[in-house]
Each structure stands twice: as C-alpha cells, then as structure tokens.
N, C-alpha and C. Protein backbone atom coordinates (compact mmCIF):
# COMPACT_ATOMS: atom_id res chain seq x y z
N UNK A 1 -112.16 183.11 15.32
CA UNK A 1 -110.77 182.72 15.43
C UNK A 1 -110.28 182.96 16.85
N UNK A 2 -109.41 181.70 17.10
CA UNK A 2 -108.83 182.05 18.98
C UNK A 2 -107.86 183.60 18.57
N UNK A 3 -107.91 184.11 20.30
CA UNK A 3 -107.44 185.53 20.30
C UNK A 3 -105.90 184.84 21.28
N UNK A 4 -104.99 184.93 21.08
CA UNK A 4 -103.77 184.70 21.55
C UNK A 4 -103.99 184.62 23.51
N UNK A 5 -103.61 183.30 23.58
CA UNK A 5 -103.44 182.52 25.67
C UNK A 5 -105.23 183.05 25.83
N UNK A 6 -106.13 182.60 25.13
CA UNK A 6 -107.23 182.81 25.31
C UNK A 6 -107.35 181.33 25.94
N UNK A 7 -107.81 181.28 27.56
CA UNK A 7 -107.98 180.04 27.81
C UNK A 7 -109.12 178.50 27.16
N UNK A 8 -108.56 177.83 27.49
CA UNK A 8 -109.53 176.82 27.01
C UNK A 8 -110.16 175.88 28.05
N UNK A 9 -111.04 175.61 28.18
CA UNK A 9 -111.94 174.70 29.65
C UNK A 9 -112.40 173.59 29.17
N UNK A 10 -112.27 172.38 29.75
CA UNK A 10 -113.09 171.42 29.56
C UNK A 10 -114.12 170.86 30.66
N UNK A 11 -115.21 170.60 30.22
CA UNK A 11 -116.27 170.49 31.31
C UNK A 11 -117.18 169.11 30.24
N UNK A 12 -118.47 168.54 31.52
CA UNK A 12 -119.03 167.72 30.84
C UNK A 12 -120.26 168.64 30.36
N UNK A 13 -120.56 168.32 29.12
CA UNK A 13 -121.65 168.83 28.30
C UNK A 13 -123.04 168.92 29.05
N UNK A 14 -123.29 169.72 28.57
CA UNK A 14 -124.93 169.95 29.15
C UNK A 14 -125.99 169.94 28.15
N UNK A 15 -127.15 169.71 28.22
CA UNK A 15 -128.35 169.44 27.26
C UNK A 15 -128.45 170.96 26.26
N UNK A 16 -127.81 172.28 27.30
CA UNK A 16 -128.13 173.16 26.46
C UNK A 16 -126.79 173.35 25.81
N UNK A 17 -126.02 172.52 25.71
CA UNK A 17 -124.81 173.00 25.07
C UNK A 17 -125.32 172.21 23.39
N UNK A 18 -125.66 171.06 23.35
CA UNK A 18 -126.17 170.00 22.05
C UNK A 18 -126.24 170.95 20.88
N UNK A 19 -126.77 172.00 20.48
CA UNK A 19 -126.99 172.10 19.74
C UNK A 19 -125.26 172.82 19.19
N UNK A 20 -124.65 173.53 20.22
CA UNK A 20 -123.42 173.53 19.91
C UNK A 20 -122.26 172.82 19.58
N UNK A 21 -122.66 171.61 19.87
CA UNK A 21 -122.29 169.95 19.22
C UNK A 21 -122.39 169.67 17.88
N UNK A 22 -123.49 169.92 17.61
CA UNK A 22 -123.74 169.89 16.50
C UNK A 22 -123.18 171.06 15.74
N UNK A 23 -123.22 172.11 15.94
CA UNK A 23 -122.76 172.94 15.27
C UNK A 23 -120.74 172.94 14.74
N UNK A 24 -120.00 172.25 15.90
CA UNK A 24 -119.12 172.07 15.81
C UNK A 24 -118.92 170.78 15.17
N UNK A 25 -119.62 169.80 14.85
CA UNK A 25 -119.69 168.61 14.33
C UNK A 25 -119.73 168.97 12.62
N UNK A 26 -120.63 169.53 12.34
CA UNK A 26 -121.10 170.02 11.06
C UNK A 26 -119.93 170.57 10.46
N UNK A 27 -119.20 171.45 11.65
CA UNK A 27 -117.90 172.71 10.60
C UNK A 27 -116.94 171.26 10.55
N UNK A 28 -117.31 170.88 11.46
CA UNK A 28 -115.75 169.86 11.74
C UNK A 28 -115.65 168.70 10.39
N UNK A 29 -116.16 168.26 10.42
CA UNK A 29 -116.85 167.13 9.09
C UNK A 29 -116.55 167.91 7.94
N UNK A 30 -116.88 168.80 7.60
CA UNK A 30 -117.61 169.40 6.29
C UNK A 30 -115.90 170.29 5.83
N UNK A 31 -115.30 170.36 7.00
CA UNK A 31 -113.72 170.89 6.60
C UNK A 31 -113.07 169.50 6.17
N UNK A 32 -113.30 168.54 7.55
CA UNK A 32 -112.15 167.82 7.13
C UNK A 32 -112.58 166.90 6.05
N UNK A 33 -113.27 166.71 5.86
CA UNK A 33 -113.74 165.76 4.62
C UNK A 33 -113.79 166.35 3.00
N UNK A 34 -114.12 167.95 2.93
CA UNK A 34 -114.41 168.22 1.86
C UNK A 34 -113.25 167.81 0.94
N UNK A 35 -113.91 166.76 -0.29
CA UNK A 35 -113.06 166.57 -1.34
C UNK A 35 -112.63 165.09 -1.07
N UNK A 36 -112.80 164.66 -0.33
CA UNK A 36 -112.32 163.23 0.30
C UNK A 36 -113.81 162.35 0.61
N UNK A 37 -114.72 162.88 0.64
CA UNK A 37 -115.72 161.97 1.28
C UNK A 37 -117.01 162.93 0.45
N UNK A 38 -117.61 162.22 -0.53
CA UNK A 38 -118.64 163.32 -1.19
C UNK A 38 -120.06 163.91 -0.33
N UNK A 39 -120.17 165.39 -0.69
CA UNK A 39 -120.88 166.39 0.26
C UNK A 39 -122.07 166.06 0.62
N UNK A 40 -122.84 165.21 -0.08
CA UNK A 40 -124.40 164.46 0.14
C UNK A 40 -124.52 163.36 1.32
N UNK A 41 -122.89 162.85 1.10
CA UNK A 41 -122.52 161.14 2.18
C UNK A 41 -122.66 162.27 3.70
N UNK A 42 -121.68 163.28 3.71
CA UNK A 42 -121.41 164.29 4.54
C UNK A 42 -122.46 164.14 5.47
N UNK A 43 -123.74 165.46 4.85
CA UNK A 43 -124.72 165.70 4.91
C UNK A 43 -126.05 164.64 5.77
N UNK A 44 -125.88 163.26 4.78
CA UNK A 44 -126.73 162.43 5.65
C UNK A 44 -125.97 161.57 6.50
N UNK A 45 -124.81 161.46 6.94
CA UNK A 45 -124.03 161.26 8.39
C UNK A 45 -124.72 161.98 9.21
N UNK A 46 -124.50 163.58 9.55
CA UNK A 46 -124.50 164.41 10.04
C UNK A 46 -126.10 164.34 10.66
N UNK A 47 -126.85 164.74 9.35
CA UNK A 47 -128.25 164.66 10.57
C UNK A 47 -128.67 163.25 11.16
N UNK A 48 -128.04 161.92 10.72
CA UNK A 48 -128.47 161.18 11.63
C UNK A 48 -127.70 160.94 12.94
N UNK A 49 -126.79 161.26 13.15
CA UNK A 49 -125.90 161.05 13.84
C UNK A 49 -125.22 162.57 14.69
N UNK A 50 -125.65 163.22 14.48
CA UNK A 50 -126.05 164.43 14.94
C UNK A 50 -127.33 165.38 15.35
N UNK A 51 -128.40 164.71 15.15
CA UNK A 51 -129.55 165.41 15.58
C UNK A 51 -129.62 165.57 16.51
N UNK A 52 -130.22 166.31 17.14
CA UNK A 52 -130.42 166.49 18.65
C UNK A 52 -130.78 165.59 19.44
N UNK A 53 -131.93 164.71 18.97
CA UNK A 53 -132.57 163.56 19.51
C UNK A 53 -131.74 162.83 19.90
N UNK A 54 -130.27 162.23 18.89
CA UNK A 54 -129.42 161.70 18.94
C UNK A 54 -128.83 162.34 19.94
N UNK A 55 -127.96 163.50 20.11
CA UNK A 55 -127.00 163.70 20.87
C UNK A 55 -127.72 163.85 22.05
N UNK A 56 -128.70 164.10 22.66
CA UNK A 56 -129.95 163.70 23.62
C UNK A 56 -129.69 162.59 24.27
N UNK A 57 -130.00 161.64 23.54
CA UNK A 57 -129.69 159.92 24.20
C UNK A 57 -128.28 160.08 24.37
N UNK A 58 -127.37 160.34 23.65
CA UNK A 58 -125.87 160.31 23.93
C UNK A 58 -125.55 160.90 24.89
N UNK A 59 -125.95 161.78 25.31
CA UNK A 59 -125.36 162.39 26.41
C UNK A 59 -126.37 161.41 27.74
N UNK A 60 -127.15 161.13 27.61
CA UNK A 60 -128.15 160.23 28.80
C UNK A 60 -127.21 159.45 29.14
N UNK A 61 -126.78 158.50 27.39
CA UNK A 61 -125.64 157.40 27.99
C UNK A 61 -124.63 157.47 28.45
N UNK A 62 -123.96 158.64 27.86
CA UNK A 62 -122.47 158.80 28.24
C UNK A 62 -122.36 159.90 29.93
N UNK A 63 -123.56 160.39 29.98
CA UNK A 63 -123.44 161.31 31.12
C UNK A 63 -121.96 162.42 30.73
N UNK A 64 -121.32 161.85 31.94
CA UNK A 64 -119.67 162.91 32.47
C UNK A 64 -118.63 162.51 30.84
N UNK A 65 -118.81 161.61 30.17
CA UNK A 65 -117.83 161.19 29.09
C UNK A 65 -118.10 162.26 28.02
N UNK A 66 -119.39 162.49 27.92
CA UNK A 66 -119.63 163.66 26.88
C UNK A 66 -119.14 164.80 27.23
N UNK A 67 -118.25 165.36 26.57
CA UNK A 67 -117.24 166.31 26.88
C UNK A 67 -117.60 167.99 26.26
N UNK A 68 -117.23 169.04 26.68
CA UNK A 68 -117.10 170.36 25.55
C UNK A 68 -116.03 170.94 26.02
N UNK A 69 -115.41 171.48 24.89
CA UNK A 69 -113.98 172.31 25.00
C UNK A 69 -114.51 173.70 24.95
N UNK A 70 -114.75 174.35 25.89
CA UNK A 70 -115.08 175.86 26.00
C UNK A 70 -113.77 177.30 26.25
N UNK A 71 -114.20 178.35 24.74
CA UNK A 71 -113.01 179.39 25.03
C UNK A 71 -114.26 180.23 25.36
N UNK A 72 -114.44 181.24 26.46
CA UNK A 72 -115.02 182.13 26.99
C UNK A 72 -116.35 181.86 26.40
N UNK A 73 -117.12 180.30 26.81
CA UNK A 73 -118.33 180.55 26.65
C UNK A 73 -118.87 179.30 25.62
N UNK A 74 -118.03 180.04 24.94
CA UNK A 74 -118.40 179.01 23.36
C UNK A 74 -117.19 177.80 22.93
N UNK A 75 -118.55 176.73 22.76
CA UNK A 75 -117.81 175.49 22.65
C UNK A 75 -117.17 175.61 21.29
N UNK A 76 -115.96 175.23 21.26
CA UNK A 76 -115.20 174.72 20.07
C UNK A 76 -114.67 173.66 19.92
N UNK A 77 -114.78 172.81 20.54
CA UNK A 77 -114.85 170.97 20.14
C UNK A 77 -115.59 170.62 21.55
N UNK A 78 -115.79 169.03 21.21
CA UNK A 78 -116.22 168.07 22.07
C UNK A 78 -115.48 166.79 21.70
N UNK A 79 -115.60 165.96 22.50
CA UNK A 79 -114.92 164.46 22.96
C UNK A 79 -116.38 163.73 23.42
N UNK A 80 -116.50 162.43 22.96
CA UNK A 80 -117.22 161.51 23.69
C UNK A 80 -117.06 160.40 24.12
N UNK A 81 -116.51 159.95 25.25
CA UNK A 81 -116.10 158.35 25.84
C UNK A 81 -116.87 158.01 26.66
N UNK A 82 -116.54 156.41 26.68
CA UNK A 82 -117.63 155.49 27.48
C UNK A 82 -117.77 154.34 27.35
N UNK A 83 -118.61 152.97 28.03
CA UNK A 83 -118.42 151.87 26.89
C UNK A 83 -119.16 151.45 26.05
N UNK A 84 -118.73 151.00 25.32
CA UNK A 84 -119.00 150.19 23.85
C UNK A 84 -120.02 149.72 24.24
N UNK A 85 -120.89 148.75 23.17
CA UNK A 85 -121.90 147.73 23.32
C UNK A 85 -121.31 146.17 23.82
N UNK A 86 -119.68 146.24 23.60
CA UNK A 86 -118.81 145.35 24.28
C UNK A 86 -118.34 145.47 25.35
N UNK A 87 -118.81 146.77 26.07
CA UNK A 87 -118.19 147.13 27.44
C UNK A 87 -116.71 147.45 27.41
N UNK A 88 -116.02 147.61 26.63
CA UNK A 88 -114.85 147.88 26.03
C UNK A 88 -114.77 149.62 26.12
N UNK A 89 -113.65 150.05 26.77
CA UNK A 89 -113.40 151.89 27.04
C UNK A 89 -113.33 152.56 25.42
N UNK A 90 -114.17 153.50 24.85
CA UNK A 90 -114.15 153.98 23.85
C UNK A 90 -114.04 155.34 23.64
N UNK A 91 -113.28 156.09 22.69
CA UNK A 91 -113.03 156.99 22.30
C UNK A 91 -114.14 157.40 21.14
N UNK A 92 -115.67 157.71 21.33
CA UNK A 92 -116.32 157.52 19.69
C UNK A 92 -115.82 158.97 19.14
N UNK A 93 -115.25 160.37 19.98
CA UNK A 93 -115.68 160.97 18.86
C UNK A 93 -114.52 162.08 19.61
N UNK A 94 -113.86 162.93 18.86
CA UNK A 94 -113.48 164.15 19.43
C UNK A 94 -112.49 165.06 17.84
N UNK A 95 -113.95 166.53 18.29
CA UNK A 95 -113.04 167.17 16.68
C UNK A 95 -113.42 168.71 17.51
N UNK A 96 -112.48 169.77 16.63
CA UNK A 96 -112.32 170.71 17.69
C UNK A 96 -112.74 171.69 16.15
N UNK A 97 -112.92 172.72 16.09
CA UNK A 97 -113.21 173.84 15.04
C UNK A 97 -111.98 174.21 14.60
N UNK A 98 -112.18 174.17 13.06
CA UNK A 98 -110.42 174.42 12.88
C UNK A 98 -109.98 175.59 12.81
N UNK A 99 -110.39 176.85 13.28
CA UNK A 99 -109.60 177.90 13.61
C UNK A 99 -109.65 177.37 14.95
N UNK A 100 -109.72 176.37 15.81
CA UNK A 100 -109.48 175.99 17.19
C UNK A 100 -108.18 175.08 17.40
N UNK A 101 -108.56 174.43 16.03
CA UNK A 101 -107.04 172.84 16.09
C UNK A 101 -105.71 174.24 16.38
N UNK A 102 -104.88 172.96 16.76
CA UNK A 102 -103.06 173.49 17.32
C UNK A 102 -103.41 174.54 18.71
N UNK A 103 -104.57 174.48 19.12
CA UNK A 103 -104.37 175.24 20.24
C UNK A 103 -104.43 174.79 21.53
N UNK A 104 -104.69 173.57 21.81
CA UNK A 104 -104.97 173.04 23.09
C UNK A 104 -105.70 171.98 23.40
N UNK A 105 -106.84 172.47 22.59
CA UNK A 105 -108.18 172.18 23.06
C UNK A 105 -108.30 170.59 22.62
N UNK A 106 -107.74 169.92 21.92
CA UNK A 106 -108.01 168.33 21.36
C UNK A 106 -106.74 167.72 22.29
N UNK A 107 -105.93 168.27 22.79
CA UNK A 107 -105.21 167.50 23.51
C UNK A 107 -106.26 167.68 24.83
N UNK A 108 -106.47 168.75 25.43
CA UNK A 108 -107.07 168.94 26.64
C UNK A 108 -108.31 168.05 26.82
N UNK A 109 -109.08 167.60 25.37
CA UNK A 109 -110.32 166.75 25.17
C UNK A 109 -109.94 165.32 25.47
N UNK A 110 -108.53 165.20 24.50
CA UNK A 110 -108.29 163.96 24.87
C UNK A 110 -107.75 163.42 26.44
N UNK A 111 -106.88 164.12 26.89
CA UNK A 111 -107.03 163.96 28.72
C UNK A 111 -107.80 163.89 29.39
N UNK A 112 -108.71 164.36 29.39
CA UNK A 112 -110.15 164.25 30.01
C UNK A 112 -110.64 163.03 29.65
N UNK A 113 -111.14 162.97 28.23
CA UNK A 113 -111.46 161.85 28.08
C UNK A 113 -110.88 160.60 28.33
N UNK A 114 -109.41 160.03 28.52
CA UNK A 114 -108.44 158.96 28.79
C UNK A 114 -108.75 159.30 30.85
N UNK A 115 -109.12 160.16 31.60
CA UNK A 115 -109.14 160.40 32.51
C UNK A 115 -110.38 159.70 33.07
N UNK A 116 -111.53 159.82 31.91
CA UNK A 116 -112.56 159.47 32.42
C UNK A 116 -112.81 158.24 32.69
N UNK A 117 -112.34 157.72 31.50
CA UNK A 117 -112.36 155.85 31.19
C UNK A 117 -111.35 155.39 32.10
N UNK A 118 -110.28 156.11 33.02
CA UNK A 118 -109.26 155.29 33.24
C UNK A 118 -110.62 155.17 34.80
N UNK A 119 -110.77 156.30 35.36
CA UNK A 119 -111.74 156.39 36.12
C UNK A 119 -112.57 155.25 36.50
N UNK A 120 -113.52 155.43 35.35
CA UNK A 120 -114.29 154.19 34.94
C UNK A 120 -113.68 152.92 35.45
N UNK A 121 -112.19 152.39 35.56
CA UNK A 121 -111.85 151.43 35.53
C UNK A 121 -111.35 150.52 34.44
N UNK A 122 -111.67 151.42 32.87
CA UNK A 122 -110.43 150.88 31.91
C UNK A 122 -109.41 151.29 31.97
N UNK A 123 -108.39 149.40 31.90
CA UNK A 123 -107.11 149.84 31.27
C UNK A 123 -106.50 150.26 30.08
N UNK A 124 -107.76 150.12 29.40
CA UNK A 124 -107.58 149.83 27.95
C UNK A 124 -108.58 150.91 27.11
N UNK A 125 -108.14 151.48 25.59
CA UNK A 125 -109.16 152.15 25.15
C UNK A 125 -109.19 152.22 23.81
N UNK A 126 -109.71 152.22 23.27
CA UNK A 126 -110.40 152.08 21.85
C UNK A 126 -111.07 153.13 20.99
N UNK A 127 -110.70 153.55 19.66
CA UNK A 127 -111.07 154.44 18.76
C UNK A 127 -111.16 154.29 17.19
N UNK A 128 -112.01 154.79 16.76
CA UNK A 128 -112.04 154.45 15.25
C UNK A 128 -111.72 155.69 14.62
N UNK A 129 -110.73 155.74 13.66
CA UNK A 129 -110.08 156.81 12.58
C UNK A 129 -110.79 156.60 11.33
N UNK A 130 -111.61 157.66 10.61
CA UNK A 130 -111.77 156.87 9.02
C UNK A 130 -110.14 157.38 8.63
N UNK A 131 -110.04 156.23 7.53
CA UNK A 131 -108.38 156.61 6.80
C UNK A 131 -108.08 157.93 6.58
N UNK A 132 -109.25 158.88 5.72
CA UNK A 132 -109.26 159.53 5.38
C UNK A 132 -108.65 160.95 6.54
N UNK A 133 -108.73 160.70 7.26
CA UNK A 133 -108.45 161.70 8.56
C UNK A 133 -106.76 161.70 8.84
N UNK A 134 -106.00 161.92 7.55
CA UNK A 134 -104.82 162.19 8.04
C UNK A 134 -104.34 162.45 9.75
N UNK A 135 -104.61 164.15 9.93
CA UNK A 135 -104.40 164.69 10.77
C UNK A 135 -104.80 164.12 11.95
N UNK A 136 -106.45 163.37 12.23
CA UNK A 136 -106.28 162.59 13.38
C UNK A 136 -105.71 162.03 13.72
N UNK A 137 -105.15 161.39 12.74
CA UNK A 137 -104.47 159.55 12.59
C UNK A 137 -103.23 160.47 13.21
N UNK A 138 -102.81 161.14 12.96
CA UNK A 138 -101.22 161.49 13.47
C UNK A 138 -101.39 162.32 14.75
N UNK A 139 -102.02 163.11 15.29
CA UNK A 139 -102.82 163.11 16.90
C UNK A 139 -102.72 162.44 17.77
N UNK A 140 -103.90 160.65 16.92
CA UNK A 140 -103.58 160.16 18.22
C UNK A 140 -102.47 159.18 18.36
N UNK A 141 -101.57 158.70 17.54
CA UNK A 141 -100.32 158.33 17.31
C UNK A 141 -99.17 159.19 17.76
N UNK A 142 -99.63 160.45 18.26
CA UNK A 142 -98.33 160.86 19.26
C UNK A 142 -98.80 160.66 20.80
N UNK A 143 -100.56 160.61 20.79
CA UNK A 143 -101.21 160.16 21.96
C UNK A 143 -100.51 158.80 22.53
N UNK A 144 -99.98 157.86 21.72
CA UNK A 144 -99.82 156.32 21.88
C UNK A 144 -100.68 155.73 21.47
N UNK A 145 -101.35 156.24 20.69
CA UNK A 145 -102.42 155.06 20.05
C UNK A 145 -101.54 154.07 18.87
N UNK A 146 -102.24 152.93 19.25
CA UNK A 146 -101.49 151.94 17.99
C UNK A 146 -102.39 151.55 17.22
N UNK A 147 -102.35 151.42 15.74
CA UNK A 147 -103.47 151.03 14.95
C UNK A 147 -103.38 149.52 15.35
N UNK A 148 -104.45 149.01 15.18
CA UNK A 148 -104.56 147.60 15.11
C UNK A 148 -105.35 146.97 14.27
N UNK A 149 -106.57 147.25 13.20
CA UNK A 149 -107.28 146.68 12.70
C UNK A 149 -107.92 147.73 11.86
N UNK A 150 -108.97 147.24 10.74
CA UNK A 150 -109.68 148.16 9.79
C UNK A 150 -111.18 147.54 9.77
N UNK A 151 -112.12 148.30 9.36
CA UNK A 151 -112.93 147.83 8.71
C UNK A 151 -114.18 149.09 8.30
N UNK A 152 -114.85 148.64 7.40
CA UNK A 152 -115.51 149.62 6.62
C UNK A 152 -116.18 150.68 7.78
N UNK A 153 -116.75 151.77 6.94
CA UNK A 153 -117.84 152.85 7.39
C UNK A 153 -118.87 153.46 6.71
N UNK A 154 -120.15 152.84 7.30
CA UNK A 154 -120.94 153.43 6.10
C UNK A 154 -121.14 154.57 6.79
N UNK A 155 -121.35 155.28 5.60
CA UNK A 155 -121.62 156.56 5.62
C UNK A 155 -122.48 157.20 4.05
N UNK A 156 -123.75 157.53 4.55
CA UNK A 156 -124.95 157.85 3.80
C UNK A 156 -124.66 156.78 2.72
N UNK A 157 -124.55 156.44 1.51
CA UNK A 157 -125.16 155.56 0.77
C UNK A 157 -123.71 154.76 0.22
N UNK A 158 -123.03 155.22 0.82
CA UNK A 158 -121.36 154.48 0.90
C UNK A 158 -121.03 153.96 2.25
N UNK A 159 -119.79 153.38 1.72
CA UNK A 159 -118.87 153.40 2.38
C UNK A 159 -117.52 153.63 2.59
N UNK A 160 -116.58 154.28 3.82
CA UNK A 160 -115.32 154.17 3.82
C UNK A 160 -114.46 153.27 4.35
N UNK A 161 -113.07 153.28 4.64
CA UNK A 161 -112.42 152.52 5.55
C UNK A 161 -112.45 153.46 6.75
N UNK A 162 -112.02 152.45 8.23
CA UNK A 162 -111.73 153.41 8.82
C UNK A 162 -110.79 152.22 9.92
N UNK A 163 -109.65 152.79 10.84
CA UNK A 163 -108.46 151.72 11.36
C UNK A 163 -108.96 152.53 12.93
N UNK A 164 -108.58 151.09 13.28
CA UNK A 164 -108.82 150.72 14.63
C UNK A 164 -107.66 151.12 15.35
N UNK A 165 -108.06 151.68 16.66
CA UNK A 165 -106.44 151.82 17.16
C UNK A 165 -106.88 151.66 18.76
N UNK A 166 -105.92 150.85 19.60
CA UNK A 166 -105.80 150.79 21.52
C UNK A 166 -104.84 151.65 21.89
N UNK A 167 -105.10 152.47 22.78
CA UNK A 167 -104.59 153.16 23.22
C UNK A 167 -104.35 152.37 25.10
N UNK A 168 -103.37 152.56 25.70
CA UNK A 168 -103.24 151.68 27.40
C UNK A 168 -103.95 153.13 27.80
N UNK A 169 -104.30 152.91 29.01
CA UNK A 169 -104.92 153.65 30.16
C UNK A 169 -103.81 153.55 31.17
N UNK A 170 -103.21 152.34 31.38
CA UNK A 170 -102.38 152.65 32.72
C UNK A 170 -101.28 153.07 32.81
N UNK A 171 -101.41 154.33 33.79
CA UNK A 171 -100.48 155.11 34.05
C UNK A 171 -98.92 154.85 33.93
N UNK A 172 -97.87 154.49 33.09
CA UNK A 172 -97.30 154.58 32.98
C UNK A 172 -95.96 154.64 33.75
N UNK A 173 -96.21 156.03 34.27
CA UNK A 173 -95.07 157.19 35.35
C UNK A 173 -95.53 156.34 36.65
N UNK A 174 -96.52 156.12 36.77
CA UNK A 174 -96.65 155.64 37.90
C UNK A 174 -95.89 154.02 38.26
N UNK A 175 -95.80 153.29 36.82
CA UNK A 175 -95.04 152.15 37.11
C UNK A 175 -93.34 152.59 36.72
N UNK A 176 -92.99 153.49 36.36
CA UNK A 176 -92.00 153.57 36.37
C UNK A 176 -90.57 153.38 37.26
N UNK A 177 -90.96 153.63 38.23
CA UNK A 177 -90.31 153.79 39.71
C UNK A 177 -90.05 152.57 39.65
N UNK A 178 -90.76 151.53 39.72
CA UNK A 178 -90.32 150.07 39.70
C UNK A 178 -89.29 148.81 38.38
N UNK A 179 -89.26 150.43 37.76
CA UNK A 179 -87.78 150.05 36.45
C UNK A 179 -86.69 149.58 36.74
C-alpha cells in the first residue's frame, strides 16, 4: 500500500522491469474484472498477452512508449503507446495496482504517454476501453477522450465489447492565445 506524498516516477521500461509488468498486469485484470469477465477468460488473456516473450517484442516495438510508474523502486503500473498496424497514435494499455489507483500514478502514465505520441508527431490518439471497465471509461473521459465506436474482444474462448475513444494531441493552451 502507498505510504502518504510517497513520490511517483515515470520512466521508459526496461527488459528487467517485464516481469514486473506482468505482475502488475495480472493484479490489475484479476481486480478489475473479477465477477464481470469469467476467471479462466482472465487467465488465458493474461499469459498470452502477457508473457514475457510477448512483453519482450513489445517493448522492442514500442521502445520509449513502454512506460513504468515507479514508487521507490517498484513498479506499480505501466502505460504502452505507439503506432498501430494503421500507423494511427495508440494508447494499447495503462493500469496501475489498486492500492496505487487515486494516487497519481495513471494520470502521470497518461502524460507521458500523450507526450510521447504528441512527440512522435501525432495529433491524434486512440484507445480501446472493454465496457466493462467502468472506472477507466470515466479516467479517460475527464482526460478528453471521446468515445467514438465499439466492437468486440476476444478474450480466451469469448468475447466482450469494448468502445473506442480519440483523444486530440494538440496542445490546446498553446492555441489559445489566438481566441
């Protein structure tokens, strides 16, 4: 559990951090889903899409976008952006440990990450919510994300819904002046 103005850091992930990815992936899933998404679907998400091998290549591809939220050491969420197979700025992933959520650390993930892609040269950015994720869905909707679209998610021998949402990249404050 965070210890009160215990700082929080964001940095890009390192090969030896992965398995702490996973580890925060696993609590993260297995909280927010329990009871909403059955524990077997869970389970075979997780090791395919979490194995090391996997987060291995992911981090090759994403390099600096693969993110970790570090309190003295130990990661308690990650973020992953970059582009799509459409070349399109993407948001695929960001969940923080929930004795970690309300403290910083998923807003601080998400800046970084909107920092990186704007970087990159998107104006534009893109994320998938399954429905089921209340609490995200209302996250990144104070972020400015706008839903725009749905479509399924498989997941182990199902599927869910999950809504599409764009978020702008361009700075805003910066066009303001010209109001």
């Amino acid at each position: 559990m965070p210890r009160k103005r215990q700082p929080i850091v964001v940095q890009a992930a390192t090969t030896e951090q992965l398995p702490a990815i996973r580890h925060v992936a696993e609590r993260t899933w297995r909280a927010t889903y329990r009871g909403k998404i059955p524990r077997g679907q869970i389970g075979q998400f997780l090791e395919q899409a979490y194995s090391l091998e996997t987060l291995e290549r992911t981090l090759r591809r994403l390099g600096p976008g693969m993110l970790v939220a570090l309190a003295e050491d130990e990661v308690v969420g990650y973020a992953m952006a970059g582009p799509n197979r459409e070349g399109v700025g993407e948001l695929f992933a960001l969940y923080v440990l929930p004795g970690w959520q309300r403290h910083g650390a998923g807003h601080l993930l998400w800046q970084r990450a909107t920092t990186h892609l704007r970087q990159a040269g998107f104006t534009e950015m893109i994320l998938w919510v399954l429905d089921r994720n209340e609490r995200a869905r209302r996250f990144y909707e104070r972020q400015g994300a706008t839903a725009w679209t749905e479509r399924p998610f498989p997941i182990g021998s199902g599927t869910i819904n999950e809504i599409g949402y764009r978020v702008s990249l361009v700075d805003v404050s910066a066009n303001s002046s010209h109001l």
